[in-house]
N, C-alpha and C. Protein backbone atom coordinates (compact mmCIF):
# COMPACT_ATOMS: atom_id res chain seq x y z
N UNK A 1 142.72 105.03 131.36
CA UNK A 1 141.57 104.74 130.52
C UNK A 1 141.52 103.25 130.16
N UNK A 2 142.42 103.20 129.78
CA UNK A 2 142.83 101.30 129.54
C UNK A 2 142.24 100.47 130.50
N UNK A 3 143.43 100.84 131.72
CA UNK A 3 142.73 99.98 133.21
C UNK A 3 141.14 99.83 133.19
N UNK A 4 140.89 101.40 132.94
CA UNK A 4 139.39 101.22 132.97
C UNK A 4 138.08 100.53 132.36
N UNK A 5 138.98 100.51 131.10
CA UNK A 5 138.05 99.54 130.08
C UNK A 5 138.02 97.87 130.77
N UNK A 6 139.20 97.96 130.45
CA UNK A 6 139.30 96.60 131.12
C UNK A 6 138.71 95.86 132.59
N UNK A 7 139.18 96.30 133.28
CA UNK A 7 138.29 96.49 134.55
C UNK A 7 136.60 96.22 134.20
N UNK A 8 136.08 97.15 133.23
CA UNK A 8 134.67 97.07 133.17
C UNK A 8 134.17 95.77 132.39
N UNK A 9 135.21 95.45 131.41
CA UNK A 9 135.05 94.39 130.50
C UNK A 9 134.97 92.99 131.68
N UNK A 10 135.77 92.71 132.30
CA UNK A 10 136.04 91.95 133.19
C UNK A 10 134.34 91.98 134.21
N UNK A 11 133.79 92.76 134.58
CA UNK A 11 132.91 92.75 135.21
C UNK A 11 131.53 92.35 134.74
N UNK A 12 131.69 92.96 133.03
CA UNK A 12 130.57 92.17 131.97
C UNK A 12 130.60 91.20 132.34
N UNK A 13 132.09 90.59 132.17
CA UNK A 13 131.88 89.29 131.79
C UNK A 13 131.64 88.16 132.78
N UNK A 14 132.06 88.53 134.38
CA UNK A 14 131.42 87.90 135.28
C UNK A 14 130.13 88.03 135.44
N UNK A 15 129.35 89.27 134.88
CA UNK A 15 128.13 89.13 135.51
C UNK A 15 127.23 88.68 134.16
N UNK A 16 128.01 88.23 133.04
CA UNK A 16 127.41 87.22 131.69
C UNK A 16 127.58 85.81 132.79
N UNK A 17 128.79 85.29 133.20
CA UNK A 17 128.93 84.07 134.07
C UNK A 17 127.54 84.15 134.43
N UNK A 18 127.11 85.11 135.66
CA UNK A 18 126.34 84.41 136.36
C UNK A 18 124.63 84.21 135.62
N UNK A 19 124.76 85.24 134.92
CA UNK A 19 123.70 84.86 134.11
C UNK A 19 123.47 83.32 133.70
N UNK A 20 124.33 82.90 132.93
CA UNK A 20 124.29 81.86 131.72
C UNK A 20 124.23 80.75 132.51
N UNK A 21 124.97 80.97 134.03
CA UNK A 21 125.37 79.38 134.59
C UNK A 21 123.51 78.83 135.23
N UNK A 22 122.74 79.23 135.29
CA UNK A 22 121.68 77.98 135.56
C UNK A 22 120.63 77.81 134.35
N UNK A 23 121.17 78.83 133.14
CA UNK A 23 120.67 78.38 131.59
C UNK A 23 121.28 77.04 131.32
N UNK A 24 122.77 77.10 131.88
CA UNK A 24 123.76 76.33 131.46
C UNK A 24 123.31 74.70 132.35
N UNK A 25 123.04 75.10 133.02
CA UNK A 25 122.91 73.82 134.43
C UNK A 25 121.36 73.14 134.15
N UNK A 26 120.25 73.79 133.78
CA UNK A 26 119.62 73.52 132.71
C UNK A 26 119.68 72.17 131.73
N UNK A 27 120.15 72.91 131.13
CA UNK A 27 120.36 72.25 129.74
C UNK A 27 121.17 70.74 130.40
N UNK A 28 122.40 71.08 131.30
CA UNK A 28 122.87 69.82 131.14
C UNK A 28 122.31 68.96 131.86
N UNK A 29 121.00 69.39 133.01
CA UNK A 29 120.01 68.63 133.70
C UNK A 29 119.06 67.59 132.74
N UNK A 30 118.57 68.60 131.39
CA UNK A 30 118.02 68.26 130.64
C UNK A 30 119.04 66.65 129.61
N UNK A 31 119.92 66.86 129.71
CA UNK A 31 120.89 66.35 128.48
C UNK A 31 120.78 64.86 129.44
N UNK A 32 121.56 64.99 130.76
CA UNK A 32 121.07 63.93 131.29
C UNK A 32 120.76 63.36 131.42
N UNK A 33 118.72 63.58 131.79
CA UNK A 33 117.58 62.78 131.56
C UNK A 33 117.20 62.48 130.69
N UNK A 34 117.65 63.11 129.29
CA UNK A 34 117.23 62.50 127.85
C UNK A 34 118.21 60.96 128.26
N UNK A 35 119.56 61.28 128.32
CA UNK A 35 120.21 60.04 128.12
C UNK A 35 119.80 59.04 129.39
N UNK A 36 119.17 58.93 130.56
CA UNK A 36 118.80 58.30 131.19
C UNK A 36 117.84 57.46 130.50
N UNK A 37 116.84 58.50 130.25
CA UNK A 37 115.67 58.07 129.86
C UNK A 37 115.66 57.22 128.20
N UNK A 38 116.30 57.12 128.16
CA UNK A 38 117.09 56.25 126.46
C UNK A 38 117.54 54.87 127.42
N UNK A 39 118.24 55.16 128.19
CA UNK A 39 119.26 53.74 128.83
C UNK A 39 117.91 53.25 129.20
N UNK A 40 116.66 53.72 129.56
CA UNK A 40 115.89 53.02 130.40
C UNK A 40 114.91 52.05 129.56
N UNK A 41 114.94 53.23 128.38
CA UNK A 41 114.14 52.68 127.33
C UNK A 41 112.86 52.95 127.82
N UNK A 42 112.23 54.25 128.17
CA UNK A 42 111.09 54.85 128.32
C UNK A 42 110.66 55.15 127.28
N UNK A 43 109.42 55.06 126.59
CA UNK A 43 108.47 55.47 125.45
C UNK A 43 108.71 56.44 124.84
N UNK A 44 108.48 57.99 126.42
CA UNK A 44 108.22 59.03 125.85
C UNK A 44 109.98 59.62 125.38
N UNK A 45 111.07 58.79 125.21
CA UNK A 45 112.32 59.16 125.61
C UNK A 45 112.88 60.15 123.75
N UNK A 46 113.30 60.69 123.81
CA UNK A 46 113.75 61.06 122.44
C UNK A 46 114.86 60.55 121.73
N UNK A 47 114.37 59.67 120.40
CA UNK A 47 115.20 59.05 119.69
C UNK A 47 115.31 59.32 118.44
N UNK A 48 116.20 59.92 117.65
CA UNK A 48 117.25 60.38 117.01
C UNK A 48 116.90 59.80 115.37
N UNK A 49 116.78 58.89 115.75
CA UNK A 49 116.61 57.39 114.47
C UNK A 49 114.76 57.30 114.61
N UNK A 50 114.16 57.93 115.08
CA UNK A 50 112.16 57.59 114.84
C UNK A 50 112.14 57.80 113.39
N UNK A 51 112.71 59.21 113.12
CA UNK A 51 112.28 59.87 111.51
C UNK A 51 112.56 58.65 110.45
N UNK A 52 114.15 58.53 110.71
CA UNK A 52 114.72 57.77 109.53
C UNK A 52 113.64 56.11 110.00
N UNK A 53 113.33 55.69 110.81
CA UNK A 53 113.13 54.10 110.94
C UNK A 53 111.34 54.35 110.34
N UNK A 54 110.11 55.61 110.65
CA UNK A 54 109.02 56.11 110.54
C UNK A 54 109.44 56.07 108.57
N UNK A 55 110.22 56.88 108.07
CA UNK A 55 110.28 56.60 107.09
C UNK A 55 110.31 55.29 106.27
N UNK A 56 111.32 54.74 106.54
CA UNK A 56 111.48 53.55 105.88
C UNK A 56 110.37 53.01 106.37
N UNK A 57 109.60 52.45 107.37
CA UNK A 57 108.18 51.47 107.60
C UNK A 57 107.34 52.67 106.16
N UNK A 58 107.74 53.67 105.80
CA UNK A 58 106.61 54.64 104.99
C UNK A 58 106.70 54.06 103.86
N UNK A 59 107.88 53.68 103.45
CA UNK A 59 108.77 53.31 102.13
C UNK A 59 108.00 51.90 101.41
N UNK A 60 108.18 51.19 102.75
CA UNK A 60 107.70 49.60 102.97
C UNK A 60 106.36 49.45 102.55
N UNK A 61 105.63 50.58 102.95
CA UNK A 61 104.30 50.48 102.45
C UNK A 61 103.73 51.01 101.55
N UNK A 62 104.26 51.85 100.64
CA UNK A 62 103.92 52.42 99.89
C UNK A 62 104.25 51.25 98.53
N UNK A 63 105.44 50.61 99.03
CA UNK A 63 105.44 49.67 97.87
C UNK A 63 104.62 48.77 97.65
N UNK A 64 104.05 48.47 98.80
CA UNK A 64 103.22 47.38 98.27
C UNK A 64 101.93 47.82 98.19
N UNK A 65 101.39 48.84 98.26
CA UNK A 65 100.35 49.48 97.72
C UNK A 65 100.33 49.99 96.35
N UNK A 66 101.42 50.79 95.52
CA UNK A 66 101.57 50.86 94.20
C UNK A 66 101.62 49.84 93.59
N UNK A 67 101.65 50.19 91.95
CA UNK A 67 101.95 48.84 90.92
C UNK A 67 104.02 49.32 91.04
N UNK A 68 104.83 48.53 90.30
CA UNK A 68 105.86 48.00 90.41
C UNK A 68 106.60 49.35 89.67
N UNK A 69 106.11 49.82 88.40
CA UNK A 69 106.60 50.82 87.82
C UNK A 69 106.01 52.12 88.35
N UNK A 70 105.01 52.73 89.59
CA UNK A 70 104.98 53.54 90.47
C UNK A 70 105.89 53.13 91.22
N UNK A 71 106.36 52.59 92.56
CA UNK A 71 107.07 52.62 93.04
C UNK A 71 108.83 52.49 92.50
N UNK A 72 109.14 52.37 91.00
CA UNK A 72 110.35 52.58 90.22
C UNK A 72 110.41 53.85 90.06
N UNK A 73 109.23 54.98 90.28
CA UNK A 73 109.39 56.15 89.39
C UNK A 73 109.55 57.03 90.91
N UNK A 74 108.66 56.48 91.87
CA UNK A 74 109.10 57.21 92.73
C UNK A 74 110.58 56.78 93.73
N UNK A 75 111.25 55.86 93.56
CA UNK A 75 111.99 55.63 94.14
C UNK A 75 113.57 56.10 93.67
N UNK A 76 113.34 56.15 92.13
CA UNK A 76 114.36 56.84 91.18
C UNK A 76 114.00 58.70 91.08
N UNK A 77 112.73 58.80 90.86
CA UNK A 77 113.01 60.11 90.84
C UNK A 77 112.52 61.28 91.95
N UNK A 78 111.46 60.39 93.39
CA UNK A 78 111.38 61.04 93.94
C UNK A 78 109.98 61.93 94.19
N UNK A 79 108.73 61.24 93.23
CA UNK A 79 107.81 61.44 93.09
C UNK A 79 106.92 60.63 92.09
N UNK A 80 105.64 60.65 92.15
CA UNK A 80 104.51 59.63 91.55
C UNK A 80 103.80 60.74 90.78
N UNK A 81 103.62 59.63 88.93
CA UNK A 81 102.33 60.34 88.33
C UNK A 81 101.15 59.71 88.70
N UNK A 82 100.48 60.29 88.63
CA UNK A 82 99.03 59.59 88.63
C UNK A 82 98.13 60.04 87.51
N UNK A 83 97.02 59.24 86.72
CA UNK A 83 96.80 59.82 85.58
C UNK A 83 95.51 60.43 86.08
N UNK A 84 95.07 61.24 85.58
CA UNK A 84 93.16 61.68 85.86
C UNK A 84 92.13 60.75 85.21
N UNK A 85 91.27 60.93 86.09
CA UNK A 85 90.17 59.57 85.56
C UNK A 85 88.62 60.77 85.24
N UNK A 86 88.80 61.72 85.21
CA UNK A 86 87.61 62.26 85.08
C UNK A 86 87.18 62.96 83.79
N UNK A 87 86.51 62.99 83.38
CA UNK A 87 86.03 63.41 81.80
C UNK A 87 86.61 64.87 81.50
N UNK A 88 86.04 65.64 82.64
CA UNK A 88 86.29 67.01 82.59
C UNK A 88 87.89 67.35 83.21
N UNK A 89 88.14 66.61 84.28
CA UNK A 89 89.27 66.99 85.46
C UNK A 89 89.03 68.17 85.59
N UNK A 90 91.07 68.41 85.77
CA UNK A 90 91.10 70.31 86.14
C UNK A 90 90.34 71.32 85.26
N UNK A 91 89.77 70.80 84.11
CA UNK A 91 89.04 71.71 83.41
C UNK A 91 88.28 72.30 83.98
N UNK A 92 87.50 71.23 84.84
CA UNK A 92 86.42 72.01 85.09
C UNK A 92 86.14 73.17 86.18
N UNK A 93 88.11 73.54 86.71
CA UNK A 93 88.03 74.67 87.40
C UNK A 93 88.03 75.94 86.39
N UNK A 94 88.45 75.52 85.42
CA UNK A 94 88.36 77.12 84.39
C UNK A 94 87.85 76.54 83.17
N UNK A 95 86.57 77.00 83.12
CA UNK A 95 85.56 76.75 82.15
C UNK A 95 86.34 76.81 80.94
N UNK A 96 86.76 77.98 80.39
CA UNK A 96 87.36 78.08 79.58
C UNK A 96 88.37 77.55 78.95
N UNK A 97 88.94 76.90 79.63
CA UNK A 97 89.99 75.83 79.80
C UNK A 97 88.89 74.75 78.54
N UNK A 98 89.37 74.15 77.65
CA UNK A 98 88.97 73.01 77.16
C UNK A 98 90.10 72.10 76.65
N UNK A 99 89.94 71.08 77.49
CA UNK A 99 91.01 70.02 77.05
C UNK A 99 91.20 69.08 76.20
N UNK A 100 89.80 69.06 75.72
CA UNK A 100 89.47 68.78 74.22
C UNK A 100 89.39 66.75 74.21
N UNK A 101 89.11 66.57 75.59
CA UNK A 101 89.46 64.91 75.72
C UNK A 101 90.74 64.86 76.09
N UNK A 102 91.87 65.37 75.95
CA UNK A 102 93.27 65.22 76.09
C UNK A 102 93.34 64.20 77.32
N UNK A 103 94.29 63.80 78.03
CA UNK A 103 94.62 63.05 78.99
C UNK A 103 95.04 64.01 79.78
N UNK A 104 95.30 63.83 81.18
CA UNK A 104 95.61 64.55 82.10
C UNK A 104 96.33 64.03 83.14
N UNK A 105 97.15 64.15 84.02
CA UNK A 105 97.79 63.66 85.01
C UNK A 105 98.47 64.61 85.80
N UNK A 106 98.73 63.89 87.21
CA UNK A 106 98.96 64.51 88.52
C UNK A 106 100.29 64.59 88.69
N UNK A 107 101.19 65.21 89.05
CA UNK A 107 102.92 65.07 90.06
C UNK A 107 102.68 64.89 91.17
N UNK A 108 102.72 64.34 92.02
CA UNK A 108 102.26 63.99 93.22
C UNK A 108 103.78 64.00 94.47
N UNK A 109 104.16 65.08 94.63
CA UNK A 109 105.78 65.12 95.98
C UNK A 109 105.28 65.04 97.29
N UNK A 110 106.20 64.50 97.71
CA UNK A 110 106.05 64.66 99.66
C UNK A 110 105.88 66.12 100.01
N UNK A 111 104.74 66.32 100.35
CA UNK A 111 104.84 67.86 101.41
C UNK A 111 104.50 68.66 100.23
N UNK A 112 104.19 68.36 99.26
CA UNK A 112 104.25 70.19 98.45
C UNK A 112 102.99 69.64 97.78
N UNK A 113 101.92 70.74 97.00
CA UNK A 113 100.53 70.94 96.33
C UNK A 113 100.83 69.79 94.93
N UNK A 114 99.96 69.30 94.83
CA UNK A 114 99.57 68.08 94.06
C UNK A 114 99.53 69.15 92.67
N UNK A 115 100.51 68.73 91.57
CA UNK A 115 100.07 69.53 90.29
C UNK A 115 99.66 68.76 89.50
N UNK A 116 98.56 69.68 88.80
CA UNK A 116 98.37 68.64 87.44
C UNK A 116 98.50 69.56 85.92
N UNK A 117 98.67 68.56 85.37
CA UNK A 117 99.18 69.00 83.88
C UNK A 117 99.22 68.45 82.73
N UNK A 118 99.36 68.58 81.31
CA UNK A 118 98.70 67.74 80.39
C UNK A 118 100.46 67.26 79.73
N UNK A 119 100.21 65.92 79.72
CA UNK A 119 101.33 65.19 79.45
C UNK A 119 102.40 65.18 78.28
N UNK A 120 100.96 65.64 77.31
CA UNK A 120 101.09 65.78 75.48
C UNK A 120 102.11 66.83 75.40
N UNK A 121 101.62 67.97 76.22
CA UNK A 121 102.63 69.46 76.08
C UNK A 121 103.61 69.90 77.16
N UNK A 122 103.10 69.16 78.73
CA UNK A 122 103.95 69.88 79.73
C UNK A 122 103.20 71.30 80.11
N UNK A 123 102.15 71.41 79.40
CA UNK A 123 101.29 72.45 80.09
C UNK A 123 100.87 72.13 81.76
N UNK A 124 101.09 73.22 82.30
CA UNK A 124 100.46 73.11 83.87
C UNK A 124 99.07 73.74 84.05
N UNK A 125 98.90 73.06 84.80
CA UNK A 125 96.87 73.55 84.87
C UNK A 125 96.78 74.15 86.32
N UNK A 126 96.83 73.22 87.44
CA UNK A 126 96.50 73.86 88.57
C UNK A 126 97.56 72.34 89.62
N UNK A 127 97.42 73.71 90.81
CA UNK A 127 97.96 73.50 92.30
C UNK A 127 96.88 73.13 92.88
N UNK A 128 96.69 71.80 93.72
CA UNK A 128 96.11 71.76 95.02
C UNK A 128 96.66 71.14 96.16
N UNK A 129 96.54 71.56 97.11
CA UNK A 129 97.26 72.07 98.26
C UNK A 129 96.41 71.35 99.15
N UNK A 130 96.76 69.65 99.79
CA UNK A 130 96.14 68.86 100.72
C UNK A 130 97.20 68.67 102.06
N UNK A 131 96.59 68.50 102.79
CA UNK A 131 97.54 68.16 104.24
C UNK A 131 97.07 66.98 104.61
N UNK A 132 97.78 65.96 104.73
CA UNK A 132 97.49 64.88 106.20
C UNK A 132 98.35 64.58 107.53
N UNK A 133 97.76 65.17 108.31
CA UNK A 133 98.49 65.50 109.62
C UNK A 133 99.00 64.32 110.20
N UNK A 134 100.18 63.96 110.81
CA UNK A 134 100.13 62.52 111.89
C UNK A 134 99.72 62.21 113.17
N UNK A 135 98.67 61.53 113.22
CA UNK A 135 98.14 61.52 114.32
C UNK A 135 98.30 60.14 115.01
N UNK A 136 99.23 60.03 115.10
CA UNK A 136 100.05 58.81 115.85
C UNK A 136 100.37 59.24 117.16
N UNK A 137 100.24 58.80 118.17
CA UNK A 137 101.09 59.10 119.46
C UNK A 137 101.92 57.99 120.03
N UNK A 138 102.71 58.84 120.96
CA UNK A 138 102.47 59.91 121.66
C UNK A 138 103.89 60.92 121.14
N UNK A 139 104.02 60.24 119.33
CA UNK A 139 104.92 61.50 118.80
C UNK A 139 104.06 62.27 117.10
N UNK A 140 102.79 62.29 117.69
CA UNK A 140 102.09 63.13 116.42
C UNK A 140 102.83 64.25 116.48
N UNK A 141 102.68 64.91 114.64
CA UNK A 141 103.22 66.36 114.41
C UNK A 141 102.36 66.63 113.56
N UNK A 142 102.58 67.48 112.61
CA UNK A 142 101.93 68.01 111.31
C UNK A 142 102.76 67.27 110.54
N UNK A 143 103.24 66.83 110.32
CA UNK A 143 103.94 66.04 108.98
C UNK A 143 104.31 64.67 109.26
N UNK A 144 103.54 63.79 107.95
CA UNK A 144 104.06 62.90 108.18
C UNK A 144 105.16 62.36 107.38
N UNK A 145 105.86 60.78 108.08
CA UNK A 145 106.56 61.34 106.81
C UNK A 145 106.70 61.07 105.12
N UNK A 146 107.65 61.30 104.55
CA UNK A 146 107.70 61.83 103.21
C UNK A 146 106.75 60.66 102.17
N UNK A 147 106.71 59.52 102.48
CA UNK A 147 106.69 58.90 101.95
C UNK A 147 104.79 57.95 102.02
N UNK A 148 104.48 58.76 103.51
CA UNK A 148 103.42 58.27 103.72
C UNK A 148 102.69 59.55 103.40
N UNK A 149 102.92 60.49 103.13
CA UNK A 149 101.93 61.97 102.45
C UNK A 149 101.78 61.46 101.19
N UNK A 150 102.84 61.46 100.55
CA UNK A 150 102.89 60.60 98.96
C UNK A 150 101.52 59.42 98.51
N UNK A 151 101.73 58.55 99.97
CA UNK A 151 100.90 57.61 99.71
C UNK A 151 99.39 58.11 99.82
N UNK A 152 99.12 58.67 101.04
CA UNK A 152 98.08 59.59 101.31
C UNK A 152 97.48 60.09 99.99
N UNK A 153 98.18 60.94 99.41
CA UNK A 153 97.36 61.28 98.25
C UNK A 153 97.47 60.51 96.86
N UNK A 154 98.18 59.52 96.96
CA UNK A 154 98.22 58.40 96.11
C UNK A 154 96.90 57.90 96.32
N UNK A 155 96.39 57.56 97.34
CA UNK A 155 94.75 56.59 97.80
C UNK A 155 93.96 57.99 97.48
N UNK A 156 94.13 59.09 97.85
CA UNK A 156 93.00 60.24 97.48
C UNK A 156 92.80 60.19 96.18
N UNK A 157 93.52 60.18 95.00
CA UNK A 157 93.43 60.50 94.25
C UNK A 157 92.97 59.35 93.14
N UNK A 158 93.37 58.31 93.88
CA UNK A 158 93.02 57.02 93.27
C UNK A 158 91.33 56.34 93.76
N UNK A 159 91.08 56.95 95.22
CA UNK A 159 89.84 56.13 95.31
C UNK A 159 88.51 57.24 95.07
N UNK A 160 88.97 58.92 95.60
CA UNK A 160 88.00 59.36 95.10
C UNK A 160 88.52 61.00 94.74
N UNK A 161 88.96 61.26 93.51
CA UNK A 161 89.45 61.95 92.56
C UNK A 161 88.82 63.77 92.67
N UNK A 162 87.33 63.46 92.45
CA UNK A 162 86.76 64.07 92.67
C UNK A 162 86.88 65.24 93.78
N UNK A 163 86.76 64.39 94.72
CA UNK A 163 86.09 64.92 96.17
C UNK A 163 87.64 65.71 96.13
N UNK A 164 88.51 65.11 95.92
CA UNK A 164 89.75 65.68 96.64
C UNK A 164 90.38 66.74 95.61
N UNK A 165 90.01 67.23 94.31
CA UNK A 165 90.37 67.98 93.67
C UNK A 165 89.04 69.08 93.99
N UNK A 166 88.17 69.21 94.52
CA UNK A 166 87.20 70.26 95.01
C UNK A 166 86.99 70.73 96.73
N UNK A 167 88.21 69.71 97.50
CA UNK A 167 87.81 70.43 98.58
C UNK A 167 89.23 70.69 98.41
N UNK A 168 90.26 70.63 97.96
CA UNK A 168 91.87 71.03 98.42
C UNK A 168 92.11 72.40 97.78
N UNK A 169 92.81 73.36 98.29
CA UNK A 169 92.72 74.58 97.86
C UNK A 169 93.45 74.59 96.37
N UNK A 170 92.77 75.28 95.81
CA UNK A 170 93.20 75.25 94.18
C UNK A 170 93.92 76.63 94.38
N UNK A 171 95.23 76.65 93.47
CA UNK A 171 96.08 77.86 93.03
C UNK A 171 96.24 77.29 91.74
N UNK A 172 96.54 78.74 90.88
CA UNK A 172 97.12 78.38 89.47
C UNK A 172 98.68 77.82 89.53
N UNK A 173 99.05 77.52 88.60
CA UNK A 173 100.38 76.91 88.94
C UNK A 173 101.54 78.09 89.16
N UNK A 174 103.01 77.33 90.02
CA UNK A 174 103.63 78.56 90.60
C UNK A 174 103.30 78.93 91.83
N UNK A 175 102.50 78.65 92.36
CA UNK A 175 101.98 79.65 93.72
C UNK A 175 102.74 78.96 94.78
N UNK A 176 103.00 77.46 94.87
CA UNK A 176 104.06 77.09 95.87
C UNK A 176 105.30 76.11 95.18
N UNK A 177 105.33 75.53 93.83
CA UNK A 177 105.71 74.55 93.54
C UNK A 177 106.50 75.40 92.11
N UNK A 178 107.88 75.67 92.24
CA UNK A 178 108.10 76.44 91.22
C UNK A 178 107.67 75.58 89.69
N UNK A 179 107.10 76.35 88.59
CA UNK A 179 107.38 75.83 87.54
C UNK A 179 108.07 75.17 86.54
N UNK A 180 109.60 75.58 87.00
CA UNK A 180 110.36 75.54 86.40
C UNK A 180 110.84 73.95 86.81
N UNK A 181 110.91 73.96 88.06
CA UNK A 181 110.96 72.78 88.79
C UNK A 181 110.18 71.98 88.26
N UNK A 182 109.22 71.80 88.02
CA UNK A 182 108.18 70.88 87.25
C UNK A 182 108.78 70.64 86.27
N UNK A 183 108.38 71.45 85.48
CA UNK A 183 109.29 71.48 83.87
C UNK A 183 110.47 70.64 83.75
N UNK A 184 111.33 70.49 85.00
CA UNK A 184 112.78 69.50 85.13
C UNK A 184 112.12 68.23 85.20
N UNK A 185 111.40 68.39 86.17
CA UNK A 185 110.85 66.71 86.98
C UNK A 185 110.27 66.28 85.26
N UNK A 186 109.43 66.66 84.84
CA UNK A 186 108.50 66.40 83.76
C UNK A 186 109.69 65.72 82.37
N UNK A 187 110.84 66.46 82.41
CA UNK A 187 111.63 65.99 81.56
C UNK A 187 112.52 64.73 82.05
N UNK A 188 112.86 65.38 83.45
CA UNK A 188 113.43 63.73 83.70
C UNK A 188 112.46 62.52 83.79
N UNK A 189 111.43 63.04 84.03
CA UNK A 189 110.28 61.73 83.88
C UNK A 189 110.15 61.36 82.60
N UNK A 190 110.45 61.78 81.99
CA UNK A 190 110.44 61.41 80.39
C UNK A 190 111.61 60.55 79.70
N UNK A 191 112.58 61.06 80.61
CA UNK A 191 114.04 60.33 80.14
C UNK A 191 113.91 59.04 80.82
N UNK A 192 113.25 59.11 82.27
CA UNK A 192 113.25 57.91 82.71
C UNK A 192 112.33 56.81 82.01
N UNK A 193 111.52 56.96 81.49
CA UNK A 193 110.48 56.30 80.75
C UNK A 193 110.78 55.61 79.46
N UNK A 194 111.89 56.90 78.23
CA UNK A 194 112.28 56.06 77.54
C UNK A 194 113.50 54.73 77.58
N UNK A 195 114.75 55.58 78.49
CA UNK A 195 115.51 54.18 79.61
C UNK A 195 114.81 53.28 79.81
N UNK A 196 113.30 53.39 80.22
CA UNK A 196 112.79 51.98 80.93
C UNK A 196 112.16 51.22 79.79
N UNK A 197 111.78 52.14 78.92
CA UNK A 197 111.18 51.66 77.50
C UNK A 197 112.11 50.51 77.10
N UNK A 198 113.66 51.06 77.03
CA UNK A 198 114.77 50.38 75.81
C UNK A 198 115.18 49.36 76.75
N UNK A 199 115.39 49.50 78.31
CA UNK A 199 115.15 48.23 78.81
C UNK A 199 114.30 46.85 78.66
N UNK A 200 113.37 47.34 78.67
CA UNK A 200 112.01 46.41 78.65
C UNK A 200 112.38 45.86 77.25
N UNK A 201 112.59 46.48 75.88
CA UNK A 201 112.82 46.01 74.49
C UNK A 201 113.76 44.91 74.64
N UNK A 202 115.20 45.53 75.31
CA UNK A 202 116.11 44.62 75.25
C UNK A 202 116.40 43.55 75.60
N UNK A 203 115.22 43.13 76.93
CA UNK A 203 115.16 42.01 77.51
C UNK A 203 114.35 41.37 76.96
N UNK A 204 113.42 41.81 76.06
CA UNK A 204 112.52 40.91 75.61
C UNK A 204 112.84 40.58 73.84
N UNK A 205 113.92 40.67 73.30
CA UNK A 205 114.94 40.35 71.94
C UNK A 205 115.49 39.46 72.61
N UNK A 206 115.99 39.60 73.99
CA UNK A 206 117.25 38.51 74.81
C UNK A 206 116.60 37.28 75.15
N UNK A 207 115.30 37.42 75.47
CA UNK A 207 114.18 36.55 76.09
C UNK A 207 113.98 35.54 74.44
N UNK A 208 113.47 36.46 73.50
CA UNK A 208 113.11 35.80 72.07
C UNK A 208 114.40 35.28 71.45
N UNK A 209 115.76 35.78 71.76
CA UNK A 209 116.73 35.00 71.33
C UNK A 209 116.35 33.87 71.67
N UNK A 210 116.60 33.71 73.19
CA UNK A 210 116.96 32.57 73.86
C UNK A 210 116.10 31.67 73.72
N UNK A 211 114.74 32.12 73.20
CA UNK A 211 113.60 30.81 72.82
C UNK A 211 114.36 30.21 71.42
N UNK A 212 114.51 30.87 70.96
CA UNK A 212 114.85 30.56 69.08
C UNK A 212 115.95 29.46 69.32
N UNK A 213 116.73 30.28 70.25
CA UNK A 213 117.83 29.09 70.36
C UNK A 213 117.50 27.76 71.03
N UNK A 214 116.94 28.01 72.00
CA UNK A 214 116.50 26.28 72.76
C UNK A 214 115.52 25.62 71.40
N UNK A 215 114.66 26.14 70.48
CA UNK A 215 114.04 25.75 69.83
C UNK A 215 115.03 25.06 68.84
N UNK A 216 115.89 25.78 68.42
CA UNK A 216 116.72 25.10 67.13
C UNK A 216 117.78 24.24 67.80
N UNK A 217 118.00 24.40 68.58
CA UNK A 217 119.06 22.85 69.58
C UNK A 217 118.67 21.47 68.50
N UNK A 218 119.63 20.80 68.29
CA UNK A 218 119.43 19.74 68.11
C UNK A 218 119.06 18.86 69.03
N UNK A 219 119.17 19.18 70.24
CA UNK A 219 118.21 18.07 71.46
C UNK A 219 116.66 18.74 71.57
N UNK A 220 116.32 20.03 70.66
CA UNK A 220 114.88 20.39 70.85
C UNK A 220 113.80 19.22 70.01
């Protein structure tokens, strides 16, 4: 019985060999011409480093399109507020909703639904859910990257507010962007703000020292 198993096991497994070996021969045909096609420095060749180098050119530009303390908030925490400029805003998806004038503003992440929410309380209002595809070749995908989606709806939301909070699909909040998650971001955005607050104070006591003192110099 033994012999027999064995015997049969042995025969699997040559006839797995012959299977696998021109999957196998394949692949290393393939592995090859990638690395040829790298030494040659062909266009269409696949390189390893596009994402990370596509990013950073994303990085590069996003800075100099924000003001100085957007690109601090997203670079420390990983996302941009943006405030609402419209009388009504998200109100005016639920009538009932009255915001009473309050202020309003956006969370704005790479890849996930634009939330907005009222600053005063940390109340969440609504999800909208925009895509901008990359249409770069000859390596377009659906995503671009992290940093140029960010920007993307950084200019949507900044040049026309409107348009882009009525055609992007509205969900109540939660539907892709956990709450709770917000609720963190929203507090660390808060911590970061007063840090940047007591910064800004302290340099500018250090700044007014240092006048007082050149002023009272006896060579002033």
């Amino acid at each position: 019985m033994t012999v027999a198993l064995c015997a049969t096991a042995i025969v699997v497994l040559a006839l797995l060999w012959e299977i696998s070996m021109p999957w196998m021969d394949r692949r290393l045909d393939a592995r090859r011409a990638r690395k040829e096609a790298r030494r040659r420095g062909e266009p269409g060749a696949y390189d390893p480093g596009r994402e990370r180098r596509a990013e950073q050119r994303a990085r590069e530009l996003l800075r100099s399109c924000v003001n100085e303390e957007e690109w601090a908030m997203y670079r420390d925490l990983g996302f941009l507020r943006v405030w609402g400029g419209q009388a009504s805003g998200p109100a005016a998806t639920h009538p009932q909703r009255d915001l009473g004038g309050v202020p309003y503003a956006y969370l704005v992440y790479p890849h996930k639904p634009i939330v907005a929410y009222l600053p005063q309380t940390g109340q969440l209002l609504n999800e909208y859910c925009v895509e901008f595809p990359d249409e770069t070749r000859p390596y377009g995908s659906a995503r671009l990257p992290d940093s140029d989606d960010v920007l993307a709806k950084w200019m949507a939301l900044q040049g026309d507010e409107r348009r882009l909070i009525s055609e992007a699909n509205l969900h109540l909040p939660g539907r892709q962007v956990d709450p709770r998650q917000v609720q963190r971001d929203l507090w660390r955005l808060g911590q970061w703000e007063r840090a940047r607050l007591t910064r800004a104070q302290r340099h500018d006591g250090a700044a007014q020292s240092a006048r007082r003192g050149v002023a009272g110099s006896p060579d002033a």
